[in-house]
C-alpha atoms as a PDB file:
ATOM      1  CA  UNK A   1       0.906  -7.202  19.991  1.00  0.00           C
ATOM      2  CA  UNK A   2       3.002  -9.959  18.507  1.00  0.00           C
ATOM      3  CA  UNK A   3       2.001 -13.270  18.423  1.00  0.00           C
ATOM      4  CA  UNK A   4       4.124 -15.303  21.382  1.00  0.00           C
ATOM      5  CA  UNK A   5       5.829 -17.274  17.870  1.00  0.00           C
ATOM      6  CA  UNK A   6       7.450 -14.224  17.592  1.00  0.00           C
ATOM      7  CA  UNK A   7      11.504 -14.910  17.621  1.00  0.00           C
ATOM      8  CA  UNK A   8      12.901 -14.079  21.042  1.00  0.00           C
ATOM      9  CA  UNK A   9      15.421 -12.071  19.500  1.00  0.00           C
ATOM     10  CA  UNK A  10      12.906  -9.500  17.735  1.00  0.00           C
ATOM     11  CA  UNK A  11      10.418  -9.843  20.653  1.00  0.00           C
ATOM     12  CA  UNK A  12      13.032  -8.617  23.466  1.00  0.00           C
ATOM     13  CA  UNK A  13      13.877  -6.376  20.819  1.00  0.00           C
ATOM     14  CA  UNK A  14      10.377  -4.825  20.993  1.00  0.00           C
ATOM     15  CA  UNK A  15      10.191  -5.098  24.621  1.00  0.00           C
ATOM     16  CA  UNK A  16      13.270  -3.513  25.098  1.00  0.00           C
ATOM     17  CA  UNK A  17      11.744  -0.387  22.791  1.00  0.00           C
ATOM     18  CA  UNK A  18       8.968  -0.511  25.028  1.00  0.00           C
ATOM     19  CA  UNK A  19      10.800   0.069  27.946  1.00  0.00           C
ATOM     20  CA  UNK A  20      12.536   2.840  26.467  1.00  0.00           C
ATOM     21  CA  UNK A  21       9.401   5.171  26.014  1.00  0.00           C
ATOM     22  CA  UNK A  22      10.013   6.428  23.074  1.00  0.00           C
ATOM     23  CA  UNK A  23       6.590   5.074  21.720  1.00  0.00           C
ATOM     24  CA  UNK A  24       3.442   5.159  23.525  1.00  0.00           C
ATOM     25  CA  UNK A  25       2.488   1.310  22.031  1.00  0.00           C
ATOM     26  CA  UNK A  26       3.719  -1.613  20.153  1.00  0.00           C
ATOM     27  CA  UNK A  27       1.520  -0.670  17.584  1.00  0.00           C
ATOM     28  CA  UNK A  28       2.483   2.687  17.221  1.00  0.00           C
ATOM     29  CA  UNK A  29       5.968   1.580  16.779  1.00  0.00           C
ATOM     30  CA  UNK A  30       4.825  -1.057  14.115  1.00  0.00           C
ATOM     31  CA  UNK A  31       2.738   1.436  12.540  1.00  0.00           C
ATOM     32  CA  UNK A  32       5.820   3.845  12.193  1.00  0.00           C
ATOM     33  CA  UNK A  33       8.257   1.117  11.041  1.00  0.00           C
ATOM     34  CA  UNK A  34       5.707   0.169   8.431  1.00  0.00           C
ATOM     35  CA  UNK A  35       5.199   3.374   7.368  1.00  0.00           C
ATOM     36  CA  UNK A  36       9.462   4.107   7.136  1.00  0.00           C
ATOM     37  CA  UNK A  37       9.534   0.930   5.107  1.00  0.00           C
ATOM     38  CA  UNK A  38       7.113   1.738   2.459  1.00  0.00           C
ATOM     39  CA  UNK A  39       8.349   4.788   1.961  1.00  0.00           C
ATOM     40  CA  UNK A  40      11.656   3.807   1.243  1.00  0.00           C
ATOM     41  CA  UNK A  41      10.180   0.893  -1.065  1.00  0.00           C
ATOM     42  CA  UNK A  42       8.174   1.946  -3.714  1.00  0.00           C
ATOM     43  CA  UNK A  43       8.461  -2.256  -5.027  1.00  0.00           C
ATOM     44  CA  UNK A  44       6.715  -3.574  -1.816  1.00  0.00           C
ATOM     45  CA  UNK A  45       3.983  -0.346  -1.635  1.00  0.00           C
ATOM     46  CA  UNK A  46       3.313  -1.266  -5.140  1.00  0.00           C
ATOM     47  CA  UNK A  47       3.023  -4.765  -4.562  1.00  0.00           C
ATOM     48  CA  UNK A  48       0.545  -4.488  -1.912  1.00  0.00           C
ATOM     49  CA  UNK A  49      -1.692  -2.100  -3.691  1.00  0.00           C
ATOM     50  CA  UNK A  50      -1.614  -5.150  -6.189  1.00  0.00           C
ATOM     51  CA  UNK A  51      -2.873  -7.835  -3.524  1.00  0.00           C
ATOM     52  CA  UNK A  52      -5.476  -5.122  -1.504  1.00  0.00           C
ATOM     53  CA  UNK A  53      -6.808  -4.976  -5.463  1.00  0.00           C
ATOM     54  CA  UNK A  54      -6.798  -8.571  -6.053  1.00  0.00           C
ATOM     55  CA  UNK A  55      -8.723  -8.875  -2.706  1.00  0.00           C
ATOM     56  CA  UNK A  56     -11.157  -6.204  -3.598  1.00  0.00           C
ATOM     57  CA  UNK A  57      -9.906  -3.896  -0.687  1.00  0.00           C
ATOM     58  CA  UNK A  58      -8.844  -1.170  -3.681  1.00  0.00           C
ATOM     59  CA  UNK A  59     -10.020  -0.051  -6.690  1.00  0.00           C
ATOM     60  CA  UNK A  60      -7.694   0.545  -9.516  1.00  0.00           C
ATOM     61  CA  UNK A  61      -8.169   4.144  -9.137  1.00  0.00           C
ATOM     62  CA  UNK A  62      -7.525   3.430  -4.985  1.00  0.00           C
ATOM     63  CA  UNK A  63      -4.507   1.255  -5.671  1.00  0.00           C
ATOM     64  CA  UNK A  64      -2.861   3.899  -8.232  1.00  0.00           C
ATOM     65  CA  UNK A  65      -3.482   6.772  -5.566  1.00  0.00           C
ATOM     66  CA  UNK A  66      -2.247   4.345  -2.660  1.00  0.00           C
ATOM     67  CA  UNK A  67       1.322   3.158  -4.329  1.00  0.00           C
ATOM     68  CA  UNK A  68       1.928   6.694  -5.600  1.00  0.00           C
ATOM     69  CA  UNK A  69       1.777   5.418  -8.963  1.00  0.00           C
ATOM     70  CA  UNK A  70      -0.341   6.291 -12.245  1.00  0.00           C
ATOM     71  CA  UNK A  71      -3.478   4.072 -13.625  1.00  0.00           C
ATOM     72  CA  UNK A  72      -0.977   2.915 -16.428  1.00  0.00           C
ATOM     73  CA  UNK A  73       1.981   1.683 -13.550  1.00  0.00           C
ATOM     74  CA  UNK A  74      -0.493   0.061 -11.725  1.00  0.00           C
ATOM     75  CA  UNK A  75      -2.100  -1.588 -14.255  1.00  0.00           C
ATOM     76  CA  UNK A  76       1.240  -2.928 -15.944  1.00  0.00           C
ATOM     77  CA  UNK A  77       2.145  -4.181 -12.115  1.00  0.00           C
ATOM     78  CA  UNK A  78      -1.099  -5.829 -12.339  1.00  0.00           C
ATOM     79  CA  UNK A  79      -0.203  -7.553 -15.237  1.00  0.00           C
ATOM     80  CA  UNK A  80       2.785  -8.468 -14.437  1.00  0.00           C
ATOM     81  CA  UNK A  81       2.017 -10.461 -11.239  1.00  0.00           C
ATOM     82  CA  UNK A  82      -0.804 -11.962 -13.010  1.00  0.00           C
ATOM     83  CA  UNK A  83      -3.833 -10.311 -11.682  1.00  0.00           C
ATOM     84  CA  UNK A  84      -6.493  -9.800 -13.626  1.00  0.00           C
ATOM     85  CA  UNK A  85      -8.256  -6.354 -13.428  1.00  0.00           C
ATOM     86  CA  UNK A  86     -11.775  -6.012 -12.881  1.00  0.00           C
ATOM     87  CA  UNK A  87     -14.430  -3.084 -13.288  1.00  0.00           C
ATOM     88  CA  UNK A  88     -15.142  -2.330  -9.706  1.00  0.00           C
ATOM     89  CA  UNK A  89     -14.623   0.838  -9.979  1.00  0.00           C
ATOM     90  CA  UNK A  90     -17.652   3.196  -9.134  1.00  0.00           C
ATOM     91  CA  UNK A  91     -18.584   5.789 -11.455  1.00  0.00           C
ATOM     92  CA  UNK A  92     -16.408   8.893  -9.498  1.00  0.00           C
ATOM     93  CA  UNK A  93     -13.391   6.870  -9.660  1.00  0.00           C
ATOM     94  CA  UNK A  94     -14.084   6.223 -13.264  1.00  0.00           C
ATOM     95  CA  UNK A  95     -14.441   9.873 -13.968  1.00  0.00           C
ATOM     96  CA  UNK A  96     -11.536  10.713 -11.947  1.00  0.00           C
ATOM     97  CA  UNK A  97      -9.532   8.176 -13.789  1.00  0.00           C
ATOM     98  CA  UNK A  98     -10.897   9.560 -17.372  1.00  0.00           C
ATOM     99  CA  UNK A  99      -9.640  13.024 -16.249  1.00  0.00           C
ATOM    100  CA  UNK A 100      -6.291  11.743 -14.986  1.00  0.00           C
ATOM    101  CA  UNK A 101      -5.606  10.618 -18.403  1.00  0.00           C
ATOM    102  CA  UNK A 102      -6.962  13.962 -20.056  1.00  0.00           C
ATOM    103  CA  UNK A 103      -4.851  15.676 -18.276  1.00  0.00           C
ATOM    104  CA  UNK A 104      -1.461  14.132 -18.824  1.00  0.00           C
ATOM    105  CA  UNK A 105      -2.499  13.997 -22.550  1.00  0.00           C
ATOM    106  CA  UNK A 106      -3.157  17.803 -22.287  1.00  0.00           C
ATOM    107  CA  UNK A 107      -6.224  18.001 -23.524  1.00  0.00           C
ATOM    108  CA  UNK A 108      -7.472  19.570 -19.947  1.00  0.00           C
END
Protein backbone atom coordinates (compact mmCIF):
# COMPACT_ATOMS: atom_id res chain seq x y z
CA UNK A 1 0.00 0.00 0.00
CA UNK A 2 3.03 2.19 0.46
CA UNK A 3 4.44 4.05 -2.10
CA UNK A 4 7.91 2.09 -3.32
CA UNK A 5 9.73 5.71 -1.69
CA UNK A 6 8.88 4.16 1.30
CA UNK A 7 12.30 3.69 3.53
CA UNK A 8 13.47 0.09 3.29
CA UNK A 9 13.70 -0.04 6.85
CA UNK A 10 9.83 0.72 7.57
CA UNK A 11 8.82 -1.13 4.34
CA UNK A 12 10.50 -4.63 5.43
CA UNK A 13 9.13 -3.61 8.56
CA UNK A 14 5.59 -3.83 7.10
CA UNK A 15 6.36 -6.76 5.09
CA UNK A 16 7.68 -8.53 7.80
CA UNK A 17 4.06 -7.77 9.74
CA UNK A 18 2.56 -9.08 6.79
CA UNK A 19 4.11 -12.21 6.93
CA UNK A 20 3.28 -12.61 10.40
CA UNK A 21 -0.62 -12.74 9.94
CA UNK A 22 -1.58 -10.95 12.48
CA UNK A 23 -3.48 -8.48 10.10
CA UNK A 24 -5.48 -9.46 7.23
CA UNK A 25 -3.97 -6.14 5.06
CA UNK A 26 -1.54 -3.37 5.04
CA UNK A 27 -4.28 -1.20 5.39
CA UNK A 28 -5.84 -2.69 8.16
CA UNK A 29 -2.65 -2.45 10.00
CA UNK A 30 -2.31 1.31 8.98
CA UNK A 31 -5.77 1.86 9.83
CA UNK A 32 -5.16 0.41 13.43
CA UNK A 33 -1.83 2.23 13.97
CA UNK A 34 -3.60 5.41 12.99
CA UNK A 35 -6.27 4.88 15.05
CA UNK A 36 -3.67 3.90 18.38
CA UNK A 37 -1.96 7.15 17.53
CA UNK A 38 -4.79 9.49 17.68
CA UNK A 39 -5.97 8.22 20.52
CA UNK A 40 -3.05 8.66 22.45
CA UNK A 41 -2.70 12.32 20.88
CA UNK A 42 -5.39 14.47 21.45
CA UNK A 43 -2.70 17.56 19.80
CA UNK A 44 -2.48 15.78 16.35
CA UNK A 45 -6.55 14.60 16.37
CA UNK A 46 -7.14 18.17 17.07
CA UNK A 47 -4.96 19.42 14.55
CA UNK A 48 -6.42 17.50 11.83
CA UNK A 49 -9.97 18.30 12.62
CA UNK A 50 -8.43 21.89 12.07
CA UNK A 51 -7.07 21.15 8.40
CA UNK A 52 -10.34 18.62 7.33
CA UNK A 53 -12.20 22.19 8.43
CA UNK A 54 -9.97 24.42 6.61
CA UNK A 55 -10.52 22.08 3.58
CA UNK A 56 -14.21 22.02 3.98
CA UNK A 57 -14.22 18.18 4.76
CA UNK A 58 -15.81 19.23 8.49
CA UNK A 59 -18.01 21.49 9.82
CA UNK A 60 -17.26 23.17 13.04
CA UNK A 61 -19.87 21.21 14.66
CA UNK A 62 -18.10 17.87 12.68
CA UNK A 63 -14.62 18.92 13.70
CA UNK A 64 -15.64 19.52 17.55
CA UNK A 65 -17.43 15.98 17.56
CA UNK A 66 -14.37 14.43 15.55
CA UNK A 67 -11.32 15.74 17.98
CA UNK A 68 -13.43 15.01 21.06
CA UNK A 69 -13.38 18.52 21.82
CA UNK A 70 -16.16 21.32 22.52
CA UNK A 71 -17.29 24.17 19.83
CA UNK A 72 -15.27 26.64 22.12
CA UNK A 73 -11.72 24.20 21.95
CA UNK A 74 -12.11 23.90 18.51
CA UNK A 75 -12.72 27.17 17.70
CA UNK A 76 -9.74 28.61 19.90
CA UNK A 77 -7.50 25.77 17.93
CA UNK A 78 -8.85 27.38 14.95
CA UNK A 79 -7.65 30.51 15.91
CA UNK A 80 -4.71 29.69 16.94
CA UNK A 81 -3.33 28.06 13.74
CA UNK A 82 -4.77 30.84 11.86
CA UNK A 83 -7.80 29.50 10.22
CA UNK A 84 -10.47 31.43 9.71
CA UNK A 85 -13.96 29.94 10.49
CA UNK A 86 -16.65 29.99 8.13
CA UNK A 87 -20.59 29.44 8.31
CA UNK A 88 -20.88 26.15 6.58
CA UNK A 89 -22.62 24.76 8.91
CA UNK A 90 -26.20 23.49 7.91
CA UNK A 91 -29.03 24.41 9.93
CA UNK A 92 -29.07 20.82 12.24
CA UNK A 93 -25.57 21.35 13.10
CA UNK A 94 -26.38 24.88 13.99
CA UNK A 95 -29.16 23.79 16.24
CA UNK A 96 -27.18 21.10 17.66
CA UNK A 97 -24.43 23.51 18.36
CA UNK A 98 -27.05 26.17 20.00
CA UNK A 99 -28.16 23.30 22.32
CA UNK A 100 -24.62 22.19 23.15
CA UNK A 101 -24.07 25.52 24.57
CA UNK A 102 -27.57 25.59 26.44
CA UNK A 103 -26.78 22.84 27.97
CA UNK A 104 -23.40 23.39 29.54
CA UNK A 105 -24.82 26.84 30.56
CA UNK A 106 -27.73 24.92 32.24
CA UNK A 107 -30.35 26.47 30.95
CA UNK A 108 -31.57 22.90 29.35
Amino acid sequence: MLESSTPLRLRDELDALAATGLYPSEESFLSDAVNTLLAARPDVREAIACKLYERGVFSLGRAAEWSGVSIETIKAALHRRGIERTAFETPAELNAMARQSLRAAGRI
